[in-house]
Protein backbone atom coordinates (compact mmCIF):
# COMPACT_ATOMS: atom_id res chain seq x y z
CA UNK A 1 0.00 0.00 0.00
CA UNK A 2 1.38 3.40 -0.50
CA UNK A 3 -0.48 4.93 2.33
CA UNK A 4 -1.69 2.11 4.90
CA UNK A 5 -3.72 4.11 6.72
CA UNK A 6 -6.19 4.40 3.75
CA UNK A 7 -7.31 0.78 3.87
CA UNK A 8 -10.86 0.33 3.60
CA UNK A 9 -12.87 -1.00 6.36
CA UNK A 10 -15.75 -2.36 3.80
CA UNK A 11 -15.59 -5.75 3.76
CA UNK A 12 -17.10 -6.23 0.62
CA UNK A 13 -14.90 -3.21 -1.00
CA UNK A 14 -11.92 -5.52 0.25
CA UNK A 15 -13.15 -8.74 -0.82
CA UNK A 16 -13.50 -7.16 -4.52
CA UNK A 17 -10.24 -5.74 -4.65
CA UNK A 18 -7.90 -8.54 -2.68
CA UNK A 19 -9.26 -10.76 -4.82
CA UNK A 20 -7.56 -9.59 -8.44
CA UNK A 21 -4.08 -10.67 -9.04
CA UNK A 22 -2.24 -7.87 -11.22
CA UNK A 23 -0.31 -9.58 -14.75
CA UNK A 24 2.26 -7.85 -16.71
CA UNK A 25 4.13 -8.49 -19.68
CA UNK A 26 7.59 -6.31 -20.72
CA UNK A 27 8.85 -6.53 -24.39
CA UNK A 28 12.17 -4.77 -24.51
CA UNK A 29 13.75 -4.81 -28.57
CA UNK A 30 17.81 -3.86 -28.80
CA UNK A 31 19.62 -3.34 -31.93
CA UNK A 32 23.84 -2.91 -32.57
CA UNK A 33 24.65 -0.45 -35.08
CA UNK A 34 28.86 -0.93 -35.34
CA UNK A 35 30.33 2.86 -35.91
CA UNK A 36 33.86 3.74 -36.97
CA UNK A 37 35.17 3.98 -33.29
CA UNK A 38 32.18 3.41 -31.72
CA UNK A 39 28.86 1.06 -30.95
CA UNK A 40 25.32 2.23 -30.87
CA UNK A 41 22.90 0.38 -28.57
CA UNK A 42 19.74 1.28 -29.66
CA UNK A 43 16.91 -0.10 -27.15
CA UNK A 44 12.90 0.35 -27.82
CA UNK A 45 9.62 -0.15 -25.64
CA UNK A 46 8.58 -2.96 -27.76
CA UNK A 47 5.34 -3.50 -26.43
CA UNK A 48 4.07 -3.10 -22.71
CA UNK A 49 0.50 -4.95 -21.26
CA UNK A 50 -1.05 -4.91 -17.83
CA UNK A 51 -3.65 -6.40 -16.75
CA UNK A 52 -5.74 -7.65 -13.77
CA UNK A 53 -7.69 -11.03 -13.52
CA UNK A 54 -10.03 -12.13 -10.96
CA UNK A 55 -9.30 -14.78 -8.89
CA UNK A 56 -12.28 -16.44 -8.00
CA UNK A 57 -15.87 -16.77 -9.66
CA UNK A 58 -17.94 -13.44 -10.92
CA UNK A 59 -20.85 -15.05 -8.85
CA UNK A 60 -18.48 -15.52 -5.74
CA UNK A 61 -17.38 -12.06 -6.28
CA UNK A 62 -20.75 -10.61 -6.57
CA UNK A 63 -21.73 -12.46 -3.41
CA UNK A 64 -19.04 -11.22 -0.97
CA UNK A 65 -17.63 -8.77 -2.99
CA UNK A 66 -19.45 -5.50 -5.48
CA UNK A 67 -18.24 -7.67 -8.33
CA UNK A 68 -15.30 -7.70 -10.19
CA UNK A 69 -15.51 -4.11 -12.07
CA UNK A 70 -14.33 -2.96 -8.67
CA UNK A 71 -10.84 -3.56 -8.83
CA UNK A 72 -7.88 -1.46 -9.33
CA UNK A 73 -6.28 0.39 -12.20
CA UNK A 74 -2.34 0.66 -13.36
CA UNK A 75 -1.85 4.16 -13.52
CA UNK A 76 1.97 4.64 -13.17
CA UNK A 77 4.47 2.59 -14.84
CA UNK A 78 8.60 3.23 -14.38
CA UNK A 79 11.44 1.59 -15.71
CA UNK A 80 15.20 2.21 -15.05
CA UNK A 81 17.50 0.47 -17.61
CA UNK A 82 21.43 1.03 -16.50
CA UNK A 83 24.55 -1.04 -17.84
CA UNK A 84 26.41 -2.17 -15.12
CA UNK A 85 29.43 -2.06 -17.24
CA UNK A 86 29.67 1.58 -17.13
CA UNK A 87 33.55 1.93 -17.68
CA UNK A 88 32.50 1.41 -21.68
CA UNK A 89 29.55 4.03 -21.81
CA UNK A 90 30.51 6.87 -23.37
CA UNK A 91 27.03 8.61 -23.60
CA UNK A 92 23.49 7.83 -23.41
CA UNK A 93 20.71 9.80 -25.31
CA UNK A 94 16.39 9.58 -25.52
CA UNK A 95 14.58 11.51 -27.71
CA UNK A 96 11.63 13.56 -26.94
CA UNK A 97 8.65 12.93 -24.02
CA UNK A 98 5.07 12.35 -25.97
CA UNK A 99 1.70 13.02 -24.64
CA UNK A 100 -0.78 9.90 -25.89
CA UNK A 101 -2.85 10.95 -29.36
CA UNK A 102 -5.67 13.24 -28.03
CA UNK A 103 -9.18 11.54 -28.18
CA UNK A 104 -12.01 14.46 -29.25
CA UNK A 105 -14.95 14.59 -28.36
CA UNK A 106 -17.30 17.23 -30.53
CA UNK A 107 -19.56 19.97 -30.24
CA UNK A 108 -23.34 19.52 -30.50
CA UNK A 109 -26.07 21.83 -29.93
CA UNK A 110 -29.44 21.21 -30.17
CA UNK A 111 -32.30 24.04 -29.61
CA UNK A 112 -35.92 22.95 -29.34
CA UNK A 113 -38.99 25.21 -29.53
CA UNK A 114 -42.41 24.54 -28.82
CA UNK A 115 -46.20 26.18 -28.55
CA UNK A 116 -48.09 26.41 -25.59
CA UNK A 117 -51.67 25.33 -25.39
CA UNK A 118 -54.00 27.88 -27.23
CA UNK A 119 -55.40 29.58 -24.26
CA UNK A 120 -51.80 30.84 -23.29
CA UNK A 121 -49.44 33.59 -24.98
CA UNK A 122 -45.78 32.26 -26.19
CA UNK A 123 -43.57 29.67 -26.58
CA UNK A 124 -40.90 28.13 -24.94
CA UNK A 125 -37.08 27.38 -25.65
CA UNK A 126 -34.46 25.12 -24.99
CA UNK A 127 -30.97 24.38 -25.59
CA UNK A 128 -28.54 21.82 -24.56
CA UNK A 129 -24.71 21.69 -25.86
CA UNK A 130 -22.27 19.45 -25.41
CA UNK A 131 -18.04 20.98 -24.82
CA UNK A 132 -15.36 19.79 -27.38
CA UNK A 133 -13.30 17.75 -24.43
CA UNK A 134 -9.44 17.37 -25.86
CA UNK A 135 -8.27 14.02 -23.54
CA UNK A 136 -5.05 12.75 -23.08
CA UNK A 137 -4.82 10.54 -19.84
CA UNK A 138 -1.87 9.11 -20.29
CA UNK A 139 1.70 11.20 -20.84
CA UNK A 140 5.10 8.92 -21.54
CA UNK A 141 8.12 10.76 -20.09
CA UNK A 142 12.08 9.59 -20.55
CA UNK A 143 14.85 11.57 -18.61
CA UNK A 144 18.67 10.15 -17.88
CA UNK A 145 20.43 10.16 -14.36
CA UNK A 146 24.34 9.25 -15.50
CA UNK A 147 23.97 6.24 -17.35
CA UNK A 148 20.98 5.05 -16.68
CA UNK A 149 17.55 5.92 -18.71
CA UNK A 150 14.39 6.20 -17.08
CA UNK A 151 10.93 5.48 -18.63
CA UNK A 152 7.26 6.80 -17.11
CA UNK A 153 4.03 6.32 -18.14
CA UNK A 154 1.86 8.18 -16.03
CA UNK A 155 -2.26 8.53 -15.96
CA UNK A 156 -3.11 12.05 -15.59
CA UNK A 157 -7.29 13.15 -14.44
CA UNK A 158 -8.21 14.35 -17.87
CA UNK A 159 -10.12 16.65 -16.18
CA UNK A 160 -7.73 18.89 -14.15
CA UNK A 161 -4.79 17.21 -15.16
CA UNK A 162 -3.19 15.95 -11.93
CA UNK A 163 -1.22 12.58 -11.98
CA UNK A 164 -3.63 10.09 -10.86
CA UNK A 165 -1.36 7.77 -8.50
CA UNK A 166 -0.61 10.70 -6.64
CA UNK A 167 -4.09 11.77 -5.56
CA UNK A 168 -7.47 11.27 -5.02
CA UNK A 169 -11.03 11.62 -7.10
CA UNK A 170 -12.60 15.22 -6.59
CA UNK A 171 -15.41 15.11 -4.17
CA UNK A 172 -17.02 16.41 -7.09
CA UNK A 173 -16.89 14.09 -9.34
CA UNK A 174 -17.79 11.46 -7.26
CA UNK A 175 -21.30 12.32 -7.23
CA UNK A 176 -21.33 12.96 -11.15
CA UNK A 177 -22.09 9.57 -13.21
CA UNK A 178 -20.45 10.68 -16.32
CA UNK A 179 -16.92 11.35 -14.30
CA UNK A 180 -13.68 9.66 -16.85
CA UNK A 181 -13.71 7.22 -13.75
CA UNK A 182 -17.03 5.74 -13.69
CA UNK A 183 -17.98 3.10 -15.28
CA UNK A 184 -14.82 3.22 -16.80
CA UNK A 185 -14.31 0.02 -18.59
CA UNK A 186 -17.37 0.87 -20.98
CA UNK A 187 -16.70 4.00 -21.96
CA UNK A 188 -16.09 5.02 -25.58
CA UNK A 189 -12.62 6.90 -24.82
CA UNK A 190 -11.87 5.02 -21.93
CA UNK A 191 -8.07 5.27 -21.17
CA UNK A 192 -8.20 1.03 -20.41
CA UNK A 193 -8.98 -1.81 -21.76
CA UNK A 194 -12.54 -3.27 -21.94
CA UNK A 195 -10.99 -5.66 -19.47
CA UNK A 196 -9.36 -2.68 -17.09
CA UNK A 197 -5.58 -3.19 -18.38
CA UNK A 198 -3.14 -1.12 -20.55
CA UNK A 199 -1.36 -1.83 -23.38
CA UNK A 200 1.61 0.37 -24.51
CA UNK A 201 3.33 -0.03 -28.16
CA UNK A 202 6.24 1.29 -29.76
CA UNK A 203 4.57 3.01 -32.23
CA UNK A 204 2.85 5.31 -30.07
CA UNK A 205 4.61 6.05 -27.17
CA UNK A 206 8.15 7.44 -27.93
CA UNK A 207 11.10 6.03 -29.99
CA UNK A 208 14.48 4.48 -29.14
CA UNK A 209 17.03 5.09 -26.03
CA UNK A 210 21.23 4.84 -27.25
CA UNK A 211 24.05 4.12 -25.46
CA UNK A 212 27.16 5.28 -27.03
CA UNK A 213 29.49 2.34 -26.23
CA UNK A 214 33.91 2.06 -26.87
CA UNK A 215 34.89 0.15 -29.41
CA UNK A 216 36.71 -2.50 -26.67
CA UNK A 217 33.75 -3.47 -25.65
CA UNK A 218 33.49 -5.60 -29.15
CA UNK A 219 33.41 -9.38 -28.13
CA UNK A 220 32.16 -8.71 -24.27
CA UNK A 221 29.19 -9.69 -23.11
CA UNK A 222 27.54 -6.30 -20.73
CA UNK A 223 25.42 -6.97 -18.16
CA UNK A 224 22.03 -5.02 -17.77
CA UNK A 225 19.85 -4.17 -14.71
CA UNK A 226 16.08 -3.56 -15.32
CA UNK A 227 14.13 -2.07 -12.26
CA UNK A 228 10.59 -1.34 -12.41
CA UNK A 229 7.71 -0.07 -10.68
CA UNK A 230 4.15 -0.21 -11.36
CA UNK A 231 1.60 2.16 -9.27
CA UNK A 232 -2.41 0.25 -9.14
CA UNK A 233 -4.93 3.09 -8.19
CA UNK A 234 -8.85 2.56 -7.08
CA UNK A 235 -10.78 4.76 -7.52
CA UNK A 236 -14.94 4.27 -7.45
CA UNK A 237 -16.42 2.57 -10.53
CA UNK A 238 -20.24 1.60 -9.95
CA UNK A 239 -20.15 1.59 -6.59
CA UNK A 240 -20.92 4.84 -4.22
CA UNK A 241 -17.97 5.17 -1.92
CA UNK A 242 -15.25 7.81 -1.17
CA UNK A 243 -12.43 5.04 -0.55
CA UNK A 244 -9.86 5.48 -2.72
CA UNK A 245 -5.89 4.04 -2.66
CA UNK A 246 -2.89 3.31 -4.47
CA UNK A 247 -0.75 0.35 -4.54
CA UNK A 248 2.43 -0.65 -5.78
CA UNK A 249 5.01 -3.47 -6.65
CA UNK A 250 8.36 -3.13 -7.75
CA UNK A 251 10.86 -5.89 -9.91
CA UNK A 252 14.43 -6.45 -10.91
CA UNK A 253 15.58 -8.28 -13.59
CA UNK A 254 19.48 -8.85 -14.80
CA UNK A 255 19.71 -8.87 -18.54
CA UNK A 256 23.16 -9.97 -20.65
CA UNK A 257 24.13 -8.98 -23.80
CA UNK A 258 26.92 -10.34 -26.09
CA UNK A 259 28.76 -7.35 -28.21
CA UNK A 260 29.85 -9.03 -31.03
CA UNK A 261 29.74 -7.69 -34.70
């Protein structure tokens, strides 16, 4: 938990989210371009999915539980990739940070006008209108700290823009029905799947990271360290409640790779 103290003391609340187990899947792609004097490791997000599964039966869950759509969300994902071999590095470059493709929603007005009954003067008027909304919940984000390149995906409220791991549902919203949150797995421009996970591809979410590797490093093999993070966030779906809370796990992995041309 990243705050403990926010546990919820509805049983039912609990029994729906304890009972999801969170699944992941990492697809890293790495390419050698041989230089001159030089080697370029080029590495690439190659694909990213997260998802969570219930663990026991929907009528089990809907039982002792408020069913399975009350589960959590991913709505932070880091990775740190750093070569442990660091004596070799001689630079390290990502390219740009890129917000996810906008989703738009249009304008539409509609103004209807009617008579009253005969034995009355006038008519009456109304109008309804709908805001062109501009969303983009999720924001990818690469920085460097010496060697090492760091990846984020972050959710961000589409509606005031704060990151969504970090705090809690307006008060506001939680009383409105059409919130980004509600019944968010049904949604038209839902920022998850229809099954509450992410996936992340290559095409859409920034480009390549390179190392700028010596030449003697031809014929090693470099050892890798991938750390990881992932933030899960509930927030209210169907259900009326003001709980909300934010869990995480974190991961390590060693990775080797063989220079050779």
């Amino acid at each position: 938990m990243e705050n403990p103290s926010s546990s919820t003391k509805d049983a039912r609340l609990q029994f729906s989210l304890n009972y999801q187990q969170f699944e992941s899947v990492i697809q890293l792609r790495y390419k050698l371009n041989f230089k001159e004097n030089w080697i370029d490791i080029n590495v690439n997000v190659d694909n990213i999915r997260c998802n969570l599964i219930r663990l026991v039966s929907e009528t089990l869950m809907e039982k002792q539980g408020y069913g399975s759509d009350e589960k959590h969300f991913p709505s932070r994902i880091s990775l740190q990739l750093t070569p442990l071999l660091q004596s070799d590095i001689l630079s390290v470059t990502v390219t740009k940070s890129t917000d996810n493709p906008a989703h738009e929603v249009g304008i539409e007005k509609t103004i209807e006008s009617s008579f009253e009954p005969p034995k009355s003067v006038g008519f009456s008027i109304s109008s309804t209108g709908t805001v062109l909304l501009s969303l983009k919940p999720w924001k990818f984000e690469q920085s460097v700290y010496g060697d090492s390149a760091i990846l984020n995906w972050i959710l961000h409220d589409s509606v005031n823009g704060r990151e969504v791991f970090s705090s809690k549902p307006p008060k506001f919203a939680l009383c409105q029905p059409k919130s980004w949150f509600r019944n968010r797995y049904t949604r038209a421009y839902r920022p998850f799947t229809r099954e509450g996970g992410v996936i992340f591809a290559e095409d859409e979410y920034g480009e390549s990271i390179c190392w700028k590797v010596r030449e003697a490093a031809i014929g090693k093999t470099m050892e890798w360290e991938i750390k990881g993070k992932i933030w899960l966030t509930y927030w209210p779906n169907k259900r009326r409640t003001h709980h909300s809370e934010t869990r995480f796990l974190e991961f390590n992995e060693l990775v080797r790779l063989s220079i050779e041309n």
